[in-house]
Protein backbone atom coordinates (compact mmCIF):
# COMPACT_ATOMS: atom_id res chain seq x y z
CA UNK A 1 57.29 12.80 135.43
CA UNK A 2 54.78 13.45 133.58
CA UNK A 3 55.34 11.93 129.90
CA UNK A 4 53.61 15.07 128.15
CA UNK A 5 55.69 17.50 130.60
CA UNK A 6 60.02 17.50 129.94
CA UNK A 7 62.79 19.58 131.11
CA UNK A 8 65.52 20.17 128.87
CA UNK A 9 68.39 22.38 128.59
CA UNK A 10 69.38 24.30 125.20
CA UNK A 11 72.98 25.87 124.65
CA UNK A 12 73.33 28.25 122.01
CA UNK A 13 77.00 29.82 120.31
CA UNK A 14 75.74 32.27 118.01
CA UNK A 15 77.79 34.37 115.03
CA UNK A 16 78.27 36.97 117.69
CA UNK A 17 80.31 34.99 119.79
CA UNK A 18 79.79 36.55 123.05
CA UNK A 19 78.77 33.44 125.58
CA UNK A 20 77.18 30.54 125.67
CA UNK A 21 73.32 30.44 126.26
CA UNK A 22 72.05 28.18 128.19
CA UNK A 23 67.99 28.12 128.97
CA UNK A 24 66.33 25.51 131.02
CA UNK A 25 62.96 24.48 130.12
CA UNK A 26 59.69 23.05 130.55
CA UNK A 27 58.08 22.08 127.31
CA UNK A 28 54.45 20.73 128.12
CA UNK A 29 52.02 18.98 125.01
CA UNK A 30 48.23 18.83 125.80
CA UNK A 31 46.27 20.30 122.10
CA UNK A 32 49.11 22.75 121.67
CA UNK A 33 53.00 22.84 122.72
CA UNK A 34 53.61 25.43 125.94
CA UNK A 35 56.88 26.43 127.41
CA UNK A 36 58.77 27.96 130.22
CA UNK A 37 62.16 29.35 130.71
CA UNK A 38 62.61 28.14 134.18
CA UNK A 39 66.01 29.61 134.11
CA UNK A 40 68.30 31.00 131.92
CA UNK A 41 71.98 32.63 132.01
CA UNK A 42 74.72 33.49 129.55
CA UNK A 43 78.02 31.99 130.42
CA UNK A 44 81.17 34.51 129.32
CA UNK A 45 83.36 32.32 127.02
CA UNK A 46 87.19 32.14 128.61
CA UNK A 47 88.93 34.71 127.16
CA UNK A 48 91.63 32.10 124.87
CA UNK A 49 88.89 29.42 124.01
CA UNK A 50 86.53 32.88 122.66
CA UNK A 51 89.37 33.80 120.76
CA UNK A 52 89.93 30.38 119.35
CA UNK A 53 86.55 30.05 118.95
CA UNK A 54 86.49 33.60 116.41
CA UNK A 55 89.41 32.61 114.71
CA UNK A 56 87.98 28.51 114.13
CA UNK A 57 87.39 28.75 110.47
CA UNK A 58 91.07 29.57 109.95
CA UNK A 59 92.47 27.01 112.01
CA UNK A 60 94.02 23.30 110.50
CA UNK A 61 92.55 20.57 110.72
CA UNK A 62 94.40 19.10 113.76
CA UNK A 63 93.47 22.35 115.47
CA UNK A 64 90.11 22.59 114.73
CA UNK A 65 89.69 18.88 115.78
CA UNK A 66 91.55 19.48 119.05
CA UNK A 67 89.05 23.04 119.87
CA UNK A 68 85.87 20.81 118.58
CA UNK A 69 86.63 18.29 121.60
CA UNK A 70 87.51 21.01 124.15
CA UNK A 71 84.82 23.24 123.28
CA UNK A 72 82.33 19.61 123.86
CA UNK A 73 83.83 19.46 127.27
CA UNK A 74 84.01 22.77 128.14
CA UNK A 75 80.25 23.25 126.98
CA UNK A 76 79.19 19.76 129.61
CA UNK A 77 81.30 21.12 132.62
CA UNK A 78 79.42 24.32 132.41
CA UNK A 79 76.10 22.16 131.93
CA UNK A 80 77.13 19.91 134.90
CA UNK A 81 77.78 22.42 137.44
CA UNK A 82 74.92 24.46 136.49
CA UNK A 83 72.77 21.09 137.28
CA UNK A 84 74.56 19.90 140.69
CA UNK A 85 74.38 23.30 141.55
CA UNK A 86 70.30 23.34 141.33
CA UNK A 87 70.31 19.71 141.98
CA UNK A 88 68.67 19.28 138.57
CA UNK A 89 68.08 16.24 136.36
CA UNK A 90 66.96 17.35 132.47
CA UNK A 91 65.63 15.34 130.44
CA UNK A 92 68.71 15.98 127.61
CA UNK A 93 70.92 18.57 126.84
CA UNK A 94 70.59 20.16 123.50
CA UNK A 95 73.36 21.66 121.59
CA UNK A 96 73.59 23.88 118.69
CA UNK A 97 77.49 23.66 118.79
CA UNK A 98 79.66 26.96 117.57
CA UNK A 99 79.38 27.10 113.48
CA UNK A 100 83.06 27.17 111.47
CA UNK A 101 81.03 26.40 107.94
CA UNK A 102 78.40 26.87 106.33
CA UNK A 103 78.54 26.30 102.89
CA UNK A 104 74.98 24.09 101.55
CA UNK A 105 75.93 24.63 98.07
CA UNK A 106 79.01 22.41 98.59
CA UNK A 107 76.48 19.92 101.38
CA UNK A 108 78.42 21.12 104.37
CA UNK A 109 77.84 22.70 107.50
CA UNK A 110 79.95 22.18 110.83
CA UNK A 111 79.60 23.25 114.04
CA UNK A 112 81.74 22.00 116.91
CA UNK A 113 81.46 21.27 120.39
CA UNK A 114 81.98 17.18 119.96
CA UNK A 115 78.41 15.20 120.66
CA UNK A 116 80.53 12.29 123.00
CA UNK A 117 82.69 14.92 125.25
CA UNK A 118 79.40 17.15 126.00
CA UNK A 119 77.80 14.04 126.74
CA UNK A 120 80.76 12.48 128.70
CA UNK A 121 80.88 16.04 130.51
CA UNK A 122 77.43 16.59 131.54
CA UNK A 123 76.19 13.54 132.02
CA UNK A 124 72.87 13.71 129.92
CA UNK A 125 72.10 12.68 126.91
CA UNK A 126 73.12 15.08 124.26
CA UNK A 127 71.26 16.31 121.09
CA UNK A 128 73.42 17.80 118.23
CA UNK A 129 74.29 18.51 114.60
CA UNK A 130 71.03 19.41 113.58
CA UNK A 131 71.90 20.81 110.53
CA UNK A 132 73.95 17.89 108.05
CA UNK A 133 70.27 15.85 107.15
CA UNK A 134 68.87 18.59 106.15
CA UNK A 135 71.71 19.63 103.87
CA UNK A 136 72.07 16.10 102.35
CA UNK A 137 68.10 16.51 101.67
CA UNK A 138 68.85 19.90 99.35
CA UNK A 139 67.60 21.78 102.32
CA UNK A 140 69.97 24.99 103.52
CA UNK A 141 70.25 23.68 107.06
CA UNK A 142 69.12 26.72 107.90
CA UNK A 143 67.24 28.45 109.64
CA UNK A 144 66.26 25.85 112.30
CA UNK A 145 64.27 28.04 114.62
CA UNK A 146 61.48 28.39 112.43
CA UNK A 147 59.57 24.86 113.56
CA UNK A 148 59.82 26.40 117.02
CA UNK A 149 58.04 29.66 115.78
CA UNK A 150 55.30 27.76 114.24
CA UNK A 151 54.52 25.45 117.51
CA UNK A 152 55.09 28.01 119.90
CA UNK A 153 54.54 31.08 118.99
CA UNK A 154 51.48 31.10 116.64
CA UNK A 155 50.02 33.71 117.48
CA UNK A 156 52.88 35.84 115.83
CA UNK A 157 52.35 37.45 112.35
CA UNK A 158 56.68 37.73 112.00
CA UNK A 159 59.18 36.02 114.47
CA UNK A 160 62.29 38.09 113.88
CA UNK A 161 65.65 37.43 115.31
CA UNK A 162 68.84 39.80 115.86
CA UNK A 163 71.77 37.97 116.29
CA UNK A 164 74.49 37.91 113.95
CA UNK A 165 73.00 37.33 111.29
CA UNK A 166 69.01 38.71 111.05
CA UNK A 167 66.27 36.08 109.76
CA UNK A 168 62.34 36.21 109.90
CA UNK A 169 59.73 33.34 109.66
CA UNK A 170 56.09 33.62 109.17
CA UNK A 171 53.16 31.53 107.57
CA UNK A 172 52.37 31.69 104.08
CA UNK A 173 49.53 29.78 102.33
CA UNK A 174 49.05 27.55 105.49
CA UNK A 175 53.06 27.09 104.84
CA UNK A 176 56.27 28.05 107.14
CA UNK A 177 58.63 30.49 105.51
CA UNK A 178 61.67 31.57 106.87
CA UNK A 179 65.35 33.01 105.35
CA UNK A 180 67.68 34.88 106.28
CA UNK A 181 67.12 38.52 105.88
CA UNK A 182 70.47 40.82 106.46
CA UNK A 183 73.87 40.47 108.68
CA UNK A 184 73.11 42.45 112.01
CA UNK A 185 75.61 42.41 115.21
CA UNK A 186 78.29 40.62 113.30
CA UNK A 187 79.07 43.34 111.11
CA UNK A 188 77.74 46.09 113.83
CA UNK A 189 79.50 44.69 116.65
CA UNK A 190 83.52 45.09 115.53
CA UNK A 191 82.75 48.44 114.40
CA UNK A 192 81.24 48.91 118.13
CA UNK A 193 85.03 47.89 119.06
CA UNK A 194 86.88 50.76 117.38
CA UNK A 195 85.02 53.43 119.44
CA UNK A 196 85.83 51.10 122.76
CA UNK A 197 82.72 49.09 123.51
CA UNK A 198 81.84 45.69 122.69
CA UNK A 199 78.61 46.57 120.93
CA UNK A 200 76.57 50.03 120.48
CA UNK A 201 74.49 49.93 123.31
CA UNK A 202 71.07 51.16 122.20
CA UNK A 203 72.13 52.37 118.80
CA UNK A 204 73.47 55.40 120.19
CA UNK A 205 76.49 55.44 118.10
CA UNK A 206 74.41 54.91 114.96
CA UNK A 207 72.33 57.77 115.93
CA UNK A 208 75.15 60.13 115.93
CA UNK A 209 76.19 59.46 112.47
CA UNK A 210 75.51 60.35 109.05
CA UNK A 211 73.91 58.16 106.34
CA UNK A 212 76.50 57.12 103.14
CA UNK A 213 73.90 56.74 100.30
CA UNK A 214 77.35 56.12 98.03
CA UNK A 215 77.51 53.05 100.66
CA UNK A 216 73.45 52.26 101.44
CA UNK A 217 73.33 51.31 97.01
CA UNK A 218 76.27 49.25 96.93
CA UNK A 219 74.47 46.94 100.37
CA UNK A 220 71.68 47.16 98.25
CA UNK A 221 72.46 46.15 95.76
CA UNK A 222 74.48 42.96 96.82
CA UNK A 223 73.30 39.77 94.98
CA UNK A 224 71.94 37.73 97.91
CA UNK A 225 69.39 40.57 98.08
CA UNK A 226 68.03 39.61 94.61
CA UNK A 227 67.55 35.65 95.56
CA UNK A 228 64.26 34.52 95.91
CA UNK A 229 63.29 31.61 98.32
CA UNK A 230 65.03 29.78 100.99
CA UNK A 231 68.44 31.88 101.51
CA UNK A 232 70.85 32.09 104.30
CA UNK A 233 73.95 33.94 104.89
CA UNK A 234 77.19 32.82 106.63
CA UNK A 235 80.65 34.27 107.65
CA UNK A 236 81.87 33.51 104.11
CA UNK A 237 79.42 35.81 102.89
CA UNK A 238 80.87 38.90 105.18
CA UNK A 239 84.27 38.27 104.23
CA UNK A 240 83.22 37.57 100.36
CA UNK A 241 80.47 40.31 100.18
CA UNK A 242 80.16 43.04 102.95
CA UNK A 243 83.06 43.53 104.41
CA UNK A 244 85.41 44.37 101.02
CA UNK A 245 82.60 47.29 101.10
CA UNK A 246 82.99 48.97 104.53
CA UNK A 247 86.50 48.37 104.57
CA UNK A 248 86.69 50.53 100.99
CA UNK A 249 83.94 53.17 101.73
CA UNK A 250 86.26 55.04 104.18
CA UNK A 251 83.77 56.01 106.44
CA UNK A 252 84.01 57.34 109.79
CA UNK A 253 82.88 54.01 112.50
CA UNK A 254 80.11 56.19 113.68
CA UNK A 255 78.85 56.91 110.21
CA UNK A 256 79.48 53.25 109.14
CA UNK A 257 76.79 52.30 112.07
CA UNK A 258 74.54 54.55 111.05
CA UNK A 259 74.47 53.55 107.39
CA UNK A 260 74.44 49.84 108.06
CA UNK A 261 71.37 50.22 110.75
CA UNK A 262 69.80 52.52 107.77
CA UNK A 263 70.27 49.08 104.97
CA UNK A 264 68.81 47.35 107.89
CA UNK A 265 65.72 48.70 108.46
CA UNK A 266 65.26 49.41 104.63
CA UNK A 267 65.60 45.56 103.61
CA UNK A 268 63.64 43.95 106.70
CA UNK A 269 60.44 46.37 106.38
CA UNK A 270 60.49 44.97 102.77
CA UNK A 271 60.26 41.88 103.96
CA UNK A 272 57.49 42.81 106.37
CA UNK A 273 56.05 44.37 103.83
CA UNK A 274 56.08 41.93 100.97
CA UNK A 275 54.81 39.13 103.12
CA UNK A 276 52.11 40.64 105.49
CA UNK A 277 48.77 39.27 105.16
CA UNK A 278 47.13 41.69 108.03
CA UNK A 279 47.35 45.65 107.75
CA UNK A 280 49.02 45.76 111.44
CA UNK A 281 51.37 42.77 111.36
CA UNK A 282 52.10 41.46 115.03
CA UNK A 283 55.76 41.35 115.23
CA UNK A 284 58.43 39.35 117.59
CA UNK A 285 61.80 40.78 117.71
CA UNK A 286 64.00 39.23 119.69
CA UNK A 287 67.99 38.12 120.11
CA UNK A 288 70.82 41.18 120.99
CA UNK A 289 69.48 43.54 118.25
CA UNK A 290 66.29 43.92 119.85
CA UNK A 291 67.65 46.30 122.39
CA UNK A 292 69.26 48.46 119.21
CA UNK A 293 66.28 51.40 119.96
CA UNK A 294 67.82 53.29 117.15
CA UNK A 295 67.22 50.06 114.57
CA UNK A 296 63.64 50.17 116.09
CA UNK A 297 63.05 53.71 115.55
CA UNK A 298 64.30 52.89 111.61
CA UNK A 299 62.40 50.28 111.18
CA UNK A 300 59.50 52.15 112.55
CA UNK A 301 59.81 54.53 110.23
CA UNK A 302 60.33 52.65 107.00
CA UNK A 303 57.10 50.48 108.21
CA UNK A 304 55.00 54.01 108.73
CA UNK A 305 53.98 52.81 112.15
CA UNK A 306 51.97 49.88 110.04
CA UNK A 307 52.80 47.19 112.71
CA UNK A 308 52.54 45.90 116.44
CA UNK A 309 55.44 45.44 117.91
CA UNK A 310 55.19 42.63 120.51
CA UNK A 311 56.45 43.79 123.96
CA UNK A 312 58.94 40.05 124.80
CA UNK A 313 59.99 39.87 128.13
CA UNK A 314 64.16 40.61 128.62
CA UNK A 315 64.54 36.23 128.89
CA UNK A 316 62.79 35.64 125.74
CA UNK A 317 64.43 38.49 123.84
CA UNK A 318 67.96 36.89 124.80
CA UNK A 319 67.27 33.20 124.88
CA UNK A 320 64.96 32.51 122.47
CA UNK A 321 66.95 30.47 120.09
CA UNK A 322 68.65 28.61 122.81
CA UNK A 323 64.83 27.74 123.99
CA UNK A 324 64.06 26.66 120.32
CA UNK A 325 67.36 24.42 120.08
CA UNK A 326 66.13 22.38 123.61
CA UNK A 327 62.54 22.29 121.69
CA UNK A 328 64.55 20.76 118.40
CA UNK A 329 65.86 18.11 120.32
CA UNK A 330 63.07 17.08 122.33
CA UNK A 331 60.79 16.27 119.45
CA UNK A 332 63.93 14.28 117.60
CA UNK A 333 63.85 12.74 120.55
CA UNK A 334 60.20 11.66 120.22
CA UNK A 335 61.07 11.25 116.86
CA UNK A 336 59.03 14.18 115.39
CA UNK A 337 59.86 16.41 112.25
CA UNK A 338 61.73 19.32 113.74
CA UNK A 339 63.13 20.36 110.51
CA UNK A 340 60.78 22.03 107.82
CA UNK A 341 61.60 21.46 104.08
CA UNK A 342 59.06 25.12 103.59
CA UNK A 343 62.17 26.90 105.10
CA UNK A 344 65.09 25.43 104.35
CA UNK A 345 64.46 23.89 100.13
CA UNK A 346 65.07 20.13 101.28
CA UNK A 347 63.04 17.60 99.22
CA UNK A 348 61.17 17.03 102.65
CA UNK A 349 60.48 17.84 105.96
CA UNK A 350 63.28 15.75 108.52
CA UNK A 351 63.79 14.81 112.50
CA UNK A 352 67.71 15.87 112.62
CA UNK A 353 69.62 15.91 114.98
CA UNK A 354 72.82 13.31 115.85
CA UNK A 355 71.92 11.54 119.81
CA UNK A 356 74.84 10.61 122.40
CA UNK A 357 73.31 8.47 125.30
């Protein structure tokens, strides 16, 4: 093999909890990192480990210790099969693992899907827990992808992502800035449920209803809006924060999309706005929300058409993050900084990331 050339496999369990991602890649250094998704699928979670896996933060201890080892194993037999199957030999196998905490103020974050069973599974060695050194630094442990932005995509004014949770990075002052910016699918997604479909395909839904301004303040309004800085949001934060709001505004599920699409677009074209150096900012959208046309059309119109909207292929739009957690691992591998104390408010920059070989 070439030694500037490496395969690698990321997995990815995001907040939305619908699958596991799993993107094979080649990563190649000559001046500047390149990659390839060589292949890429999303692997439907079983429908009692999903469940367990939604419900993880309320489980006990012994539970959550028992789900953290079977998740591990699950996650390698996947990985292993996947690799007989292609007759395929990666270089590692990098996990994000399935988050249960996140709570940096108190220097915790877990995500499960145990480092020794993955690696006892697959058969490669594993990368994971990328996020505890950069918490015990001050940093956030969050967001991660934003290294990956700046190596691989630098041509990019904005790298957005719409998972769960949205988040943005861009340069500033020859420096990497990234936070979280709003929810997205996690609080879209169960309202999806109530009119029968696992999401809103399109934004079609949200298109139908009608705007609560009552509601649209209150988001607004909401004190993480207000912090400056590196910020990130969690599932505490729904249950703490915006949830206690839909669940009291009475509103109508198809009015409820349409109002939270509506806070959407108004806080991340602030963002865009705020932080735009160029007068047509070239922007990356990518992860599920990307195919919520409606949200585009929003955040069209809050940004006046002031922006290029980069046209990712389908793979990159739904694997991105799973392509930036292989990346991670590969340079803690080669024992580069993959963690960047610019995003996440650590007293400096970090190679995280917890090997099983």
């Amino acid at each position: 093999m070439n030694p500037k050339s490496f395969q690698l496999i990321g997995l990815m369990s995001g907040t939305s909890g619908d699958g596991l991602d799993l993107a094979y890649c080649e990563y190649k250094k000559s001046d500047n990192w390149t990659f390839e998704i060589l292949e890429a699928l999303t692997i439907p979670f079983p429908e009692n480990l999903g469940h367990q896996l939604s419900k993880s933060h309320l489980l006990t201890a012994n539970e959550l210790a028992v789900l953290d080892v079977a998740f591990g194993k699950w996650m390698g037999e996947q990985v292993a099969a996947f690799c007989k199957e292609r007759e395929i030999t990666p270089f590692a196998l990098c996990s994000h693992g399935h988050t249960v905490f996140h709570q940096p103020n108190l220097g915790l974050s877990l995500q499960i899907g145990n480092g020794w069973a993955l690696h006892q599974a697959s058969g490669l060695t594993v990368v994971n827990d990328f996020r505890m050194l950069d918490i015990q630094l001050g940093g956030q442990g969050a967001p991660l992808v934003p290294i990956g932005d700046e190596l691989l995509f630098p041509q990019m004014d904005f790298c957005i992502n719409l998972g769960g949770i949205s988040n943005i990075s861009m340069k500033q002052n020859e420096q990497r800035v990234a936070f979280d910016m709003s929810p997205f699918n996690i609080l879209l997604n169960p309202i999806a449920h109530i009119l029968g479909g696992p999401y809103d395909e399109g934004g079609q839904w949200a298109s139908e209803g009608k705007v609560s301004n009552t509601l649209l303040d209150k988001l607004n309004k909401l004190p993480f809006y207000s912090k400056k800085g590196a910020k990130s949001l969690g599932r505490e934060d729904m249950e703490q924060d915006f949830e206690p709001l839909i669940k009291n505004s009475g509103l109508a599920p198809k009015d409820l999309l349409a109002t939270l699409i509506e806070h959407y677009a108004l806080q991340i074209s602030q963002v865009i706005r705020d932080y735009s150096q160029v007068e047509n900012p070239q922007v990356l959208i990518t992860g599920g929300g990307a195919y919520n046309s409606y949200f585009i059309q929003r955040l069209d119109a809050h940004l006046e058409g002031q922006w290029n909207h980069f046209q990712a292929s389908s793979e990159l739009i739904e694997f991105k993050e799973a392509l930036i957690f292989g990346f991670l691992g590969l340079l803690r591998l080669l024992g580069e900084e993959n963690c960047l104390s610019s995003v996440t408010g650590a007293r400096r920059n970090s190679s995280g990331g917890v090997i099983y070989s």
